[in-house]
PDB file of N, CA and C in Angstrom:
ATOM      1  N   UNK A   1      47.499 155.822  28.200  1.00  0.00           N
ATOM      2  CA  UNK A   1      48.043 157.140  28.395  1.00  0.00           C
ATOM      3  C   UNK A   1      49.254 157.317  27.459  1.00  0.00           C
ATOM      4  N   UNK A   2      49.835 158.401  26.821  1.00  0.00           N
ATOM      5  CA  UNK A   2      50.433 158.968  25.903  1.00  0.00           C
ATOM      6  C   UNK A   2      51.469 159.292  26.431  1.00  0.00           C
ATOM      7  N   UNK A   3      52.821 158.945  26.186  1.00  0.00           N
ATOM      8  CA  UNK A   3      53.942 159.441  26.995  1.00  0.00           C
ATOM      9  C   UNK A   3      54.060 161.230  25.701  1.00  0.00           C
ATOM     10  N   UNK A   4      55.019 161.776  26.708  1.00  0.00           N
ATOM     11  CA  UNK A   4      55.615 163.324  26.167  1.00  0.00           C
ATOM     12  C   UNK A   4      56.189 163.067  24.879  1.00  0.00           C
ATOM     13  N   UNK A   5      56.990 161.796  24.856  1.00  0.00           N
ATOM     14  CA  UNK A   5      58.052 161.691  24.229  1.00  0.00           C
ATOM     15  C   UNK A   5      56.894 161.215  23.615  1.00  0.00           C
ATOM     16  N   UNK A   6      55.856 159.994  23.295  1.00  0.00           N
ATOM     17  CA  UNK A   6      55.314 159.929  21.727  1.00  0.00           C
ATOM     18  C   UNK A   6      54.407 160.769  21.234  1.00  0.00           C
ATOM     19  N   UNK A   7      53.956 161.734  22.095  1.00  0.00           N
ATOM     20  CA  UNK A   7      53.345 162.961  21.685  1.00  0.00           C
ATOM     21  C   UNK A   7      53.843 163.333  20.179  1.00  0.00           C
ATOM     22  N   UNK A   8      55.138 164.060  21.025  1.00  0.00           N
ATOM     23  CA  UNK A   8      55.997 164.966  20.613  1.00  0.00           C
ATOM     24  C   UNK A   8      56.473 164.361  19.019  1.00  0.00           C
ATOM     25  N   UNK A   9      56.632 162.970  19.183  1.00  0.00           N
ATOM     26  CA  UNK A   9      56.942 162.390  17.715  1.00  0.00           C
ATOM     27  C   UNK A   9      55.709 161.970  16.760  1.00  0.00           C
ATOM     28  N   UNK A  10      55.178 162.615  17.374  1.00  0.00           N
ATOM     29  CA  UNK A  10      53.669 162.359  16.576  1.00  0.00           C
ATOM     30  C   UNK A  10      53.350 163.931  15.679  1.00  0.00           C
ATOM     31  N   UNK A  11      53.042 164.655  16.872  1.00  0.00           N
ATOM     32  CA  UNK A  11      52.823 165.673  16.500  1.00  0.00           C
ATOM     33  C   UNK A  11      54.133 166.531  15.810  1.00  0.00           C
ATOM     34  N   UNK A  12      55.076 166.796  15.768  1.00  0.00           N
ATOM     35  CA  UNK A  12      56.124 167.359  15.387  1.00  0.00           C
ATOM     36  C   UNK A  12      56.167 167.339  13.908  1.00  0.00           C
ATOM     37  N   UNK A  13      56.077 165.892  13.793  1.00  0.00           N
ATOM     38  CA  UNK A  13      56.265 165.513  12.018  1.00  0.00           C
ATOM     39  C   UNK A  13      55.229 165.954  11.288  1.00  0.00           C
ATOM     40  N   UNK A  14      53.943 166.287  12.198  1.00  0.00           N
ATOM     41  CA  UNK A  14      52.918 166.310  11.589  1.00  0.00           C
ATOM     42  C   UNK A  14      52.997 167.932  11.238  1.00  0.00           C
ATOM     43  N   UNK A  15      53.184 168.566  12.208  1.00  0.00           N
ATOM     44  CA  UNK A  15      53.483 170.014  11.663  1.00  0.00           C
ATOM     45  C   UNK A  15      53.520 170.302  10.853  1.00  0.00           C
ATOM     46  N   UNK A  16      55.298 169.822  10.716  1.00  0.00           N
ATOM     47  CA  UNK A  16      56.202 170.363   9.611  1.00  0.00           C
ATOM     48  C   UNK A  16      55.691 169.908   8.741  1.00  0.00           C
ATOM     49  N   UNK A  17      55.004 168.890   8.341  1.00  0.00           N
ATOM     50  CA  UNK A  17      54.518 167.826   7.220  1.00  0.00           C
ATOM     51  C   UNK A  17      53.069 169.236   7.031  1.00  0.00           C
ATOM     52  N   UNK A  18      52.802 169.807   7.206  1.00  0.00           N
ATOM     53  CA  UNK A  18      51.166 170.808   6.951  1.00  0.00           C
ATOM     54  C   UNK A  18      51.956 171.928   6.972  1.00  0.00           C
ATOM     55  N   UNK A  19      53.185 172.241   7.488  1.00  0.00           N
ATOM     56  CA  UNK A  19      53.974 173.638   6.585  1.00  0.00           C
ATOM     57  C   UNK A  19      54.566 173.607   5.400  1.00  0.00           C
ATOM     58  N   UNK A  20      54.934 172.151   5.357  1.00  0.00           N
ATOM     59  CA  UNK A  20      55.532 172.041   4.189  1.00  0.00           C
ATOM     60  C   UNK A  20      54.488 172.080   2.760  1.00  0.00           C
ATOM     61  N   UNK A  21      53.498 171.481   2.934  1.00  0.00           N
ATOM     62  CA  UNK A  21      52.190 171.370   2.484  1.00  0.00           C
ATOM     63  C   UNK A  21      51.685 172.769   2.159  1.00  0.00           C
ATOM     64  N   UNK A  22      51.586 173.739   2.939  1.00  0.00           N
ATOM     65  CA  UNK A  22      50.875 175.377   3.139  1.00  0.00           C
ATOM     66  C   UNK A  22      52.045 176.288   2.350  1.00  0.00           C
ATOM     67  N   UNK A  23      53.509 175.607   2.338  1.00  0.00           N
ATOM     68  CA  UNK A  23      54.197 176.466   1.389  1.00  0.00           C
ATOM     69  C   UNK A  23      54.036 176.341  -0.118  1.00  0.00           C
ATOM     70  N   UNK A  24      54.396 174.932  -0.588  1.00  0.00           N
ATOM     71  CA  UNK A  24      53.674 174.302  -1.873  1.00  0.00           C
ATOM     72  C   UNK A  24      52.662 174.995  -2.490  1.00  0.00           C
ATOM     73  N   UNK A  25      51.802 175.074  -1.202  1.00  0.00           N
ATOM     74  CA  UNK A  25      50.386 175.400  -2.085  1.00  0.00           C
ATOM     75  C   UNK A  25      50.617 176.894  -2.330  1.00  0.00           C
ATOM     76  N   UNK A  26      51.080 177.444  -1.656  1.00  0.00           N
ATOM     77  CA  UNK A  26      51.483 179.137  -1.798  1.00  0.00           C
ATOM     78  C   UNK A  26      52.149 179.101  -2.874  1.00  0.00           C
ATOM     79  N   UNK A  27      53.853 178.361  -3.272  1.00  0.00           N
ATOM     80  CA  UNK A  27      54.071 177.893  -4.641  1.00  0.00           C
ATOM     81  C   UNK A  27      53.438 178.238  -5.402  1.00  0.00           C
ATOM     82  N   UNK A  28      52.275 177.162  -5.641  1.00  0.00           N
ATOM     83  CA  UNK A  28      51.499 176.513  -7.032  1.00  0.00           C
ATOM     84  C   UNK A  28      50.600 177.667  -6.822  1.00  0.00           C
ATOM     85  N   UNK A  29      50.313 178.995  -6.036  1.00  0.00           N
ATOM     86  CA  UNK A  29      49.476 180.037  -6.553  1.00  0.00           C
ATOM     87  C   UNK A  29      49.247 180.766  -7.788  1.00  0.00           C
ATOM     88  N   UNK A  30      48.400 180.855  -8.695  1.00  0.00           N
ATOM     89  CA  UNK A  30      48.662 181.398  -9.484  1.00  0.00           C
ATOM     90  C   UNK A  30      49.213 183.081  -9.390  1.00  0.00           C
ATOM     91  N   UNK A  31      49.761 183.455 -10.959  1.00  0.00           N
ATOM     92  CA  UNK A  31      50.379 184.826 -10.434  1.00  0.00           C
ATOM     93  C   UNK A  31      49.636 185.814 -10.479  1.00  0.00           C
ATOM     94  N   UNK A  32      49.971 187.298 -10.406  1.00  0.00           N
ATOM     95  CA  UNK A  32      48.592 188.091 -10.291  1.00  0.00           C
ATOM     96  C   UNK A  32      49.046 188.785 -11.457  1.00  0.00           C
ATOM     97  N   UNK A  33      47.808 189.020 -12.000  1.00  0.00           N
ATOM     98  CA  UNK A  33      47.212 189.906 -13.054  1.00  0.00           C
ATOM     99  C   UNK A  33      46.756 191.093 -12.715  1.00  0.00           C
ATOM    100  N   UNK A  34      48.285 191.928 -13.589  1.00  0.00           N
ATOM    101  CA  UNK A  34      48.094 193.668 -13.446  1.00  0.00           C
ATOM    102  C   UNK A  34      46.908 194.107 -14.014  1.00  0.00           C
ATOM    103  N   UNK A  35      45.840 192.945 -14.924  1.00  0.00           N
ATOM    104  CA  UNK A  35      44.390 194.120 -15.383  1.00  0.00           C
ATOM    105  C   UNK A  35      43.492 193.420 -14.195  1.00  0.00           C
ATOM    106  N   UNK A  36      43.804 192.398 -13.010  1.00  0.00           N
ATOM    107  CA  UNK A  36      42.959 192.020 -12.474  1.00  0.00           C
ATOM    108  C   UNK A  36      42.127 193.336 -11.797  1.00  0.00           C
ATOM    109  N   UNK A  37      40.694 193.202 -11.656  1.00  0.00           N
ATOM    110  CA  UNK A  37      40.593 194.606 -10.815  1.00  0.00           C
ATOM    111  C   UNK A  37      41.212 194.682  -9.149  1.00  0.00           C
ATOM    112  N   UNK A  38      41.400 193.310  -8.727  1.00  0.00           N
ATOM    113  CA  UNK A  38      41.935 194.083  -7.232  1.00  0.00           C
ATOM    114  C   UNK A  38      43.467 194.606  -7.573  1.00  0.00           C
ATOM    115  N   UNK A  39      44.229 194.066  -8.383  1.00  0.00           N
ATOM    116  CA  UNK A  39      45.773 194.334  -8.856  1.00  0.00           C
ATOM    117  C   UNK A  39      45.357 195.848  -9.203  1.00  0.00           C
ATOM    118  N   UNK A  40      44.617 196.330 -10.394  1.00  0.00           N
ATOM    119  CA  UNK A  40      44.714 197.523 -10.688  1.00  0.00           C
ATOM    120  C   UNK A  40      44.028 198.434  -9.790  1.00  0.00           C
ATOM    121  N   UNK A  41      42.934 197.840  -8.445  1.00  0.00           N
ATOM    122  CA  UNK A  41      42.998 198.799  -7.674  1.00  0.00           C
ATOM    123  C   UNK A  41      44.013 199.513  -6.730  1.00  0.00           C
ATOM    124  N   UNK A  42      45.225 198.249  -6.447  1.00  0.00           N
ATOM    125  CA  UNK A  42      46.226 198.794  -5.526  1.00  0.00           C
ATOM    126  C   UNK A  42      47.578 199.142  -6.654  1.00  0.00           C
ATOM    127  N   UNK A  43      47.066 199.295  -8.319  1.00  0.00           N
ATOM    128  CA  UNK A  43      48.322 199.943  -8.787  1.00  0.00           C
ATOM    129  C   UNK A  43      49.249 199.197  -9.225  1.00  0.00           C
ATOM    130  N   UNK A  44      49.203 197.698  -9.040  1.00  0.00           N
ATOM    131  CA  UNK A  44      50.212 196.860  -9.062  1.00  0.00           C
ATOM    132  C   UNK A  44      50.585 196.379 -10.458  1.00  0.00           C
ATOM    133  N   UNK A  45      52.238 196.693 -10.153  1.00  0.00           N
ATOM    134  CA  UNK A  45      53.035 196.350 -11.473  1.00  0.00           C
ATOM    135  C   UNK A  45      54.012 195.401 -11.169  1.00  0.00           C
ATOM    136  N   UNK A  46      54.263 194.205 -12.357  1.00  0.00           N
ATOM    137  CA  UNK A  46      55.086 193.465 -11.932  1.00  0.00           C
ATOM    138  C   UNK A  46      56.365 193.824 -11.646  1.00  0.00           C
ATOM    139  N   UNK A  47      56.468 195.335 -12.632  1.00  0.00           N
ATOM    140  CA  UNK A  47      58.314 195.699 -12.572  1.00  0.00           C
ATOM    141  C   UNK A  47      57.910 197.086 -12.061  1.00  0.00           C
ATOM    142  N   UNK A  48      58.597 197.362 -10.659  1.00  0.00           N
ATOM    143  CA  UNK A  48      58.427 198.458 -10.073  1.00  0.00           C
ATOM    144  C   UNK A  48      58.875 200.095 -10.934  1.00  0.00           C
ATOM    145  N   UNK A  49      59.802 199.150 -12.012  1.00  0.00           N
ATOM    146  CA  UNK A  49      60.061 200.666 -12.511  1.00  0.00           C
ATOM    147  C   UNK A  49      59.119 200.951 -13.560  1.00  0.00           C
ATOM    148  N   UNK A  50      58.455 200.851 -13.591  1.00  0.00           N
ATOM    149  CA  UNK A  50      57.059 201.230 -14.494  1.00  0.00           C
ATOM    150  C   UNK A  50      55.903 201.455 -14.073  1.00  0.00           C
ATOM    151  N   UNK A  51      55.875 201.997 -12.862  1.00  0.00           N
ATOM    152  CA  UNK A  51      54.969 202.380 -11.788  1.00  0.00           C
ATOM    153  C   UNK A  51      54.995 204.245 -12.051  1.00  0.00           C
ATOM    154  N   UNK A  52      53.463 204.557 -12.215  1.00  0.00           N
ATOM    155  CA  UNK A  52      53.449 206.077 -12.138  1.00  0.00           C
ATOM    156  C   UNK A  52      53.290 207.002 -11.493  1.00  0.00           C
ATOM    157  N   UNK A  53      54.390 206.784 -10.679  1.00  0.00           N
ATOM    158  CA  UNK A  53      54.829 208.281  -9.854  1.00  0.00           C
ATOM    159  C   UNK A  53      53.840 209.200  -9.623  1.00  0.00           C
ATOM    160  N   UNK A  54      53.461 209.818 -10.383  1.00  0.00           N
ATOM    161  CA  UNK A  54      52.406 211.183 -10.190  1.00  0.00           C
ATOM    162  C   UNK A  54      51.164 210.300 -10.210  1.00  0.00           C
ATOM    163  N   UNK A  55      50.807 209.536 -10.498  1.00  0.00           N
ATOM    164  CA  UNK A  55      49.737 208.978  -9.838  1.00  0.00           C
ATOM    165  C   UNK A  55      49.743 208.088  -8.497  1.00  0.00           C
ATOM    166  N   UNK A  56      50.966 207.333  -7.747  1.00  0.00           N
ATOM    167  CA  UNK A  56      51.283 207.055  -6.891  1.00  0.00           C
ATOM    168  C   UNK A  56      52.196 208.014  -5.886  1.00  0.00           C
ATOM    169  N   UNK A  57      52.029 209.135  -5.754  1.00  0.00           N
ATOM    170  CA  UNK A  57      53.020 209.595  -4.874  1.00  0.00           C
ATOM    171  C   UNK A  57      53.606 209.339  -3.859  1.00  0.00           C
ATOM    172  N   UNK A  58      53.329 208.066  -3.259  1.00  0.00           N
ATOM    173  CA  UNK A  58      53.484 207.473  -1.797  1.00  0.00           C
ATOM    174  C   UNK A  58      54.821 206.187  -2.335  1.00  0.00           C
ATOM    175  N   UNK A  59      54.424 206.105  -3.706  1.00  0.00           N
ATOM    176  CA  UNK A  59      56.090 205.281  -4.724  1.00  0.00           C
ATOM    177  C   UNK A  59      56.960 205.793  -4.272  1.00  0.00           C
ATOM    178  N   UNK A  60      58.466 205.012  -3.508  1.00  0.00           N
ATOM    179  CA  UNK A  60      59.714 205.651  -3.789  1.00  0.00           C
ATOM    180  C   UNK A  60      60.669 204.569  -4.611  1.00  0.00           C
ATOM    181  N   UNK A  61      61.770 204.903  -5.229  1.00  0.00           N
ATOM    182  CA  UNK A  61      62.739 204.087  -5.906  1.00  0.00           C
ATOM    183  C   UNK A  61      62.980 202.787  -4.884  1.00  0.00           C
ATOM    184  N   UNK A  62      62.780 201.746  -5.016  1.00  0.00           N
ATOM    185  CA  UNK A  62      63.631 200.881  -4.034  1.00  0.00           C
ATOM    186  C   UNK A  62      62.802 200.283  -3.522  1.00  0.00           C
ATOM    187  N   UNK A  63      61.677 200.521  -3.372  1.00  0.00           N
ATOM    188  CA  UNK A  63      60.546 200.118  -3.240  1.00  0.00           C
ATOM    189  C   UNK A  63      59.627 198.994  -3.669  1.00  0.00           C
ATOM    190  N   UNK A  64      60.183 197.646  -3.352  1.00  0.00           N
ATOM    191  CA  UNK A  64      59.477 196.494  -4.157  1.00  0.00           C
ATOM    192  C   UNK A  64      58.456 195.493  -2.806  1.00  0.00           C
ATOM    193  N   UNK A  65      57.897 194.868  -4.003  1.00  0.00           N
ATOM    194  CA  UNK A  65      57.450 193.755  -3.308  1.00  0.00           C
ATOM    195  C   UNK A  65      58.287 192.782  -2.380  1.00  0.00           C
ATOM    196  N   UNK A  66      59.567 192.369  -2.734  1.00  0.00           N
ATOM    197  CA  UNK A  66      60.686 191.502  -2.192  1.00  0.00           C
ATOM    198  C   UNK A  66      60.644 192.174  -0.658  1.00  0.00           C
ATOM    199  N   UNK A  67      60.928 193.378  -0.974  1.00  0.00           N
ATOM    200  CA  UNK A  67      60.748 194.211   0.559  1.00  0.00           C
ATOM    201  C   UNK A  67      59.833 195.231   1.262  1.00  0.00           C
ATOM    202  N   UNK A  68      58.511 193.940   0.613  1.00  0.00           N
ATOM    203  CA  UNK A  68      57.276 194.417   1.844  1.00  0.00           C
ATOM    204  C   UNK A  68      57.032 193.849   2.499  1.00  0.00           C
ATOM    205  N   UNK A  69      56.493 193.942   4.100  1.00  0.00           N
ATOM    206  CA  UNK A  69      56.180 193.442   4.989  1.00  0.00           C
ATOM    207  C   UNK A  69      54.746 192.062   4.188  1.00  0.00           C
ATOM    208  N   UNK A  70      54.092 192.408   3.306  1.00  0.00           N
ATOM    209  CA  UNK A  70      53.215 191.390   3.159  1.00  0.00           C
ATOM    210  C   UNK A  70      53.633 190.422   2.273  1.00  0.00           C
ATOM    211  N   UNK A  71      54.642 190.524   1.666  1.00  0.00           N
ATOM    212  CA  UNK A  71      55.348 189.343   0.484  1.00  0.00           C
ATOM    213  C   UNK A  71      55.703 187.932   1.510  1.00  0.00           C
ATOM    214  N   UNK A  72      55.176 186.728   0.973  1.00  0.00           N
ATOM    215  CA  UNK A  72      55.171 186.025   1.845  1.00  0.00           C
ATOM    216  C   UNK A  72      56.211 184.694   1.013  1.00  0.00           C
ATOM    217  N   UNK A  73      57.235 185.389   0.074  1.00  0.00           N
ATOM    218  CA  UNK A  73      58.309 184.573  -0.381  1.00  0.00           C
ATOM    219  C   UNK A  73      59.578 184.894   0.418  1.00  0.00           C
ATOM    220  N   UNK A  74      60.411 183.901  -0.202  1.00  0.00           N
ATOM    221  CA  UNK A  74      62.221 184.133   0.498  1.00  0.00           C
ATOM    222  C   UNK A  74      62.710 185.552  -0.119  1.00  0.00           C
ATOM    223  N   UNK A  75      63.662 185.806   0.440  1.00  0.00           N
ATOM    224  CA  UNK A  75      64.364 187.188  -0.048  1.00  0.00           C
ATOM    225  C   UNK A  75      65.134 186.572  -1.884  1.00  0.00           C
ATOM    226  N   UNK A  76      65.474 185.080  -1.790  1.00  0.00           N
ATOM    227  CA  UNK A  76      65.760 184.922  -3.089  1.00  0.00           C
ATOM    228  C   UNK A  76      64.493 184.362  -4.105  1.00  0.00           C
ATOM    229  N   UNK A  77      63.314 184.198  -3.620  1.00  0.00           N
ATOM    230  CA  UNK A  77      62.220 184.445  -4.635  1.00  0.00           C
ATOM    231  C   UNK A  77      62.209 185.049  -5.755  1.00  0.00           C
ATOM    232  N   UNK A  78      61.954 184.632  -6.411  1.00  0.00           N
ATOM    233  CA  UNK A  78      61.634 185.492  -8.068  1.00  0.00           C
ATOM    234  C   UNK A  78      59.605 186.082  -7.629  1.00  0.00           C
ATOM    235  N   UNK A  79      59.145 185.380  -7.286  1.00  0.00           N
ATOM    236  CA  UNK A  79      57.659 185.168  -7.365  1.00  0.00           C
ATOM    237  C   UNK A  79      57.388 185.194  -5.409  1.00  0.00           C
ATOM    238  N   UNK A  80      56.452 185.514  -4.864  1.00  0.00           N
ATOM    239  CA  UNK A  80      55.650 184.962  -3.606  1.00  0.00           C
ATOM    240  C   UNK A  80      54.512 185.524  -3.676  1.00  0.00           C
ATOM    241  N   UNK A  81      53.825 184.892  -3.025  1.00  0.00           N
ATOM    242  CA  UNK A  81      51.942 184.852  -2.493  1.00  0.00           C
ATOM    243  C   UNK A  81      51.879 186.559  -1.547  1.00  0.00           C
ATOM    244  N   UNK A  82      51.249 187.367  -1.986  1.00  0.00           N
ATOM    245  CA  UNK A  82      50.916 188.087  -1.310  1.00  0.00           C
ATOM    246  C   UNK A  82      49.212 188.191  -0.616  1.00  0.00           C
ATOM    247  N   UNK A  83      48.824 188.566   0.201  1.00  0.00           N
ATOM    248  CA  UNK A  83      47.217 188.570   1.050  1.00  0.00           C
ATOM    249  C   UNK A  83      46.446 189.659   0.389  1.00  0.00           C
ATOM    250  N   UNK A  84      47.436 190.622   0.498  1.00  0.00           N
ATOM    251  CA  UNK A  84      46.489 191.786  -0.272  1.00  0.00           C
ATOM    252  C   UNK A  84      45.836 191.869  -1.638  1.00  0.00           C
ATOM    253  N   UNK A  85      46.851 190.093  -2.491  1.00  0.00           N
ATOM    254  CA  UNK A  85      45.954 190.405  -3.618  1.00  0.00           C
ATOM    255  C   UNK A  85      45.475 188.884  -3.631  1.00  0.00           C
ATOM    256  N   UNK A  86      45.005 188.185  -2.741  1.00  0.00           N
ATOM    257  CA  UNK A  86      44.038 187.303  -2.610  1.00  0.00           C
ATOM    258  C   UNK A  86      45.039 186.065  -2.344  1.00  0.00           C
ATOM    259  N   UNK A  87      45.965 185.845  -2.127  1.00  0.00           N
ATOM    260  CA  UNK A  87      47.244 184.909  -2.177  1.00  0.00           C
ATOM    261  C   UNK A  87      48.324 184.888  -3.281  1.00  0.00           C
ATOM    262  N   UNK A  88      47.613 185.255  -4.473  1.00  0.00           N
ATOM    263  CA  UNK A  88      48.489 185.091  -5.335  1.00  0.00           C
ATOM    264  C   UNK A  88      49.620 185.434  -5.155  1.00  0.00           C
ATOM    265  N   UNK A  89      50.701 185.229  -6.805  1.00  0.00           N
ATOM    266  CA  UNK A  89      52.065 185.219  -6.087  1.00  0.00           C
ATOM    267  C   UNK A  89      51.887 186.867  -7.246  1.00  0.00           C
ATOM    268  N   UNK A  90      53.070 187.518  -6.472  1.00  0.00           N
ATOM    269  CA  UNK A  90      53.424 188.823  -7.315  1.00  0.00           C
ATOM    270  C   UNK A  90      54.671 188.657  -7.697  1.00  0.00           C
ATOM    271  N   UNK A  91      55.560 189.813  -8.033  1.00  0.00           N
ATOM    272  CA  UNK A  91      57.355 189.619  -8.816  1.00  0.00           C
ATOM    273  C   UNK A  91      57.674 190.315  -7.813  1.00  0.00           C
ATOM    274  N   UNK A  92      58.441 189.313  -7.159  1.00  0.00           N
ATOM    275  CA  UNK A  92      59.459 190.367  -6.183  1.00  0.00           C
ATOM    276  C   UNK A  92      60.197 191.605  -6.642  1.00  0.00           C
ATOM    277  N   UNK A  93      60.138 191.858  -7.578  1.00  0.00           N
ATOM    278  CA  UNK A  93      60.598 193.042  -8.003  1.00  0.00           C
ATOM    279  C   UNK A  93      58.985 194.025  -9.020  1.00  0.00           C
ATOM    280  N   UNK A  94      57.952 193.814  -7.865  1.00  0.00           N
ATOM    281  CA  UNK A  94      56.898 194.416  -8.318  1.00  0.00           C
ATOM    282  C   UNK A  94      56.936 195.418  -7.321  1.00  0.00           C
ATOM    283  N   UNK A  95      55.430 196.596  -7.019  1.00  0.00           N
ATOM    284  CA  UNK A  95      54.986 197.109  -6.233  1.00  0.00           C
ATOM    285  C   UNK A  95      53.805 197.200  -6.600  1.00  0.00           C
ATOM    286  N   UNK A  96      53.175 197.400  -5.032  1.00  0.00           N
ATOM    287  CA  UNK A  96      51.439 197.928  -5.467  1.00  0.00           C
ATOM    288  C   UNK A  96      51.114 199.073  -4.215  1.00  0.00           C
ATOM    289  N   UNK A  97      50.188 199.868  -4.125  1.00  0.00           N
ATOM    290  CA  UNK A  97      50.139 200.846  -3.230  1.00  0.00           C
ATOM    291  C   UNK A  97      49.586 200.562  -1.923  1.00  0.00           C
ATOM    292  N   UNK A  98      49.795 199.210  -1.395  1.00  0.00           N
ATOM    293  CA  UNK A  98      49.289 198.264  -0.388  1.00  0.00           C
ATOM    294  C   UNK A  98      51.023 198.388   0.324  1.00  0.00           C
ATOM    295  N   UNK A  99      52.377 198.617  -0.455  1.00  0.00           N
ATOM    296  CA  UNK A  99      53.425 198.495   0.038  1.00  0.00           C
ATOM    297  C   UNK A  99      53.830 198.943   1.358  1.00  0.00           C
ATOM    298  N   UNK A 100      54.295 198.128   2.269  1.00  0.00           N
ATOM    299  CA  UNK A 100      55.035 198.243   3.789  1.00  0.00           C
ATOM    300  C   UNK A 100      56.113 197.800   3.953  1.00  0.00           C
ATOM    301  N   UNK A 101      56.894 198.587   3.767  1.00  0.00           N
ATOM    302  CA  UNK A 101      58.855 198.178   4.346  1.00  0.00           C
ATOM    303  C   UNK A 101      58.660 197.043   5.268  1.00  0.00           C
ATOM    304  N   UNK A 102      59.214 196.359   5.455  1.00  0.00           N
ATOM    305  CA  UNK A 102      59.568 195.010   6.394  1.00  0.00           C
ATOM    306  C   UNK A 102      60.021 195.651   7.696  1.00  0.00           C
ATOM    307  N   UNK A 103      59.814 195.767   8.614  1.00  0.00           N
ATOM    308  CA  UNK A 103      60.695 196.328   9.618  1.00  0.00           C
ATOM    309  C   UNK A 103      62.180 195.649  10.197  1.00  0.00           C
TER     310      UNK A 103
END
């Protein structure tokens, strides 16, 4: 029988040891490509200020990847893995028309 306590030191390390692992690999994602077709279906530019307005009207200034709900980097990221464009990583200072404020 398994006491709590060697559970707990079993499993614990093991966790963190498969998050630490699942961030890495998010890391080493490659980045996304603005002619990819899912990138150019949602619009996506690495530098938000080169995004076209009259063809995005739902664009506002201020508006990046860093601060969408699906960017799955740190707030000091240069780069993170987003879902909407298959994991890859985007420029935190991108947008694509997939964008959701963080709440």
């Amino acid at each position: 029988m398994t006491s709590r306590r060697q559970f707990m030191m079993t499993v614990v390390p093991a966790a963190a040891a498969l998050t630490v692992m699942g961030t890495a690999r998010a890391a080493d994602a490659a980045k996304a490509d603005e002619k990819d077709p899912a990138a150019v279906g949602l619009g996506y530019k690495h530098d938000a200020t080169k995004v076209d307005a009259k063809k995005y009207p739902t664009f506002k200034a201020g508006a990046i990847c860093g601060n969408c709900q699906f960017y799955q980097g740190k707030a000091s990221d240069a780069w993170g893995g987003c879902p909407l464009l298959g994991g890859k990583q985007v420029n935190a200072k991108g947008w694509c028309s997939g964008y959701a404020k963080k709440a």
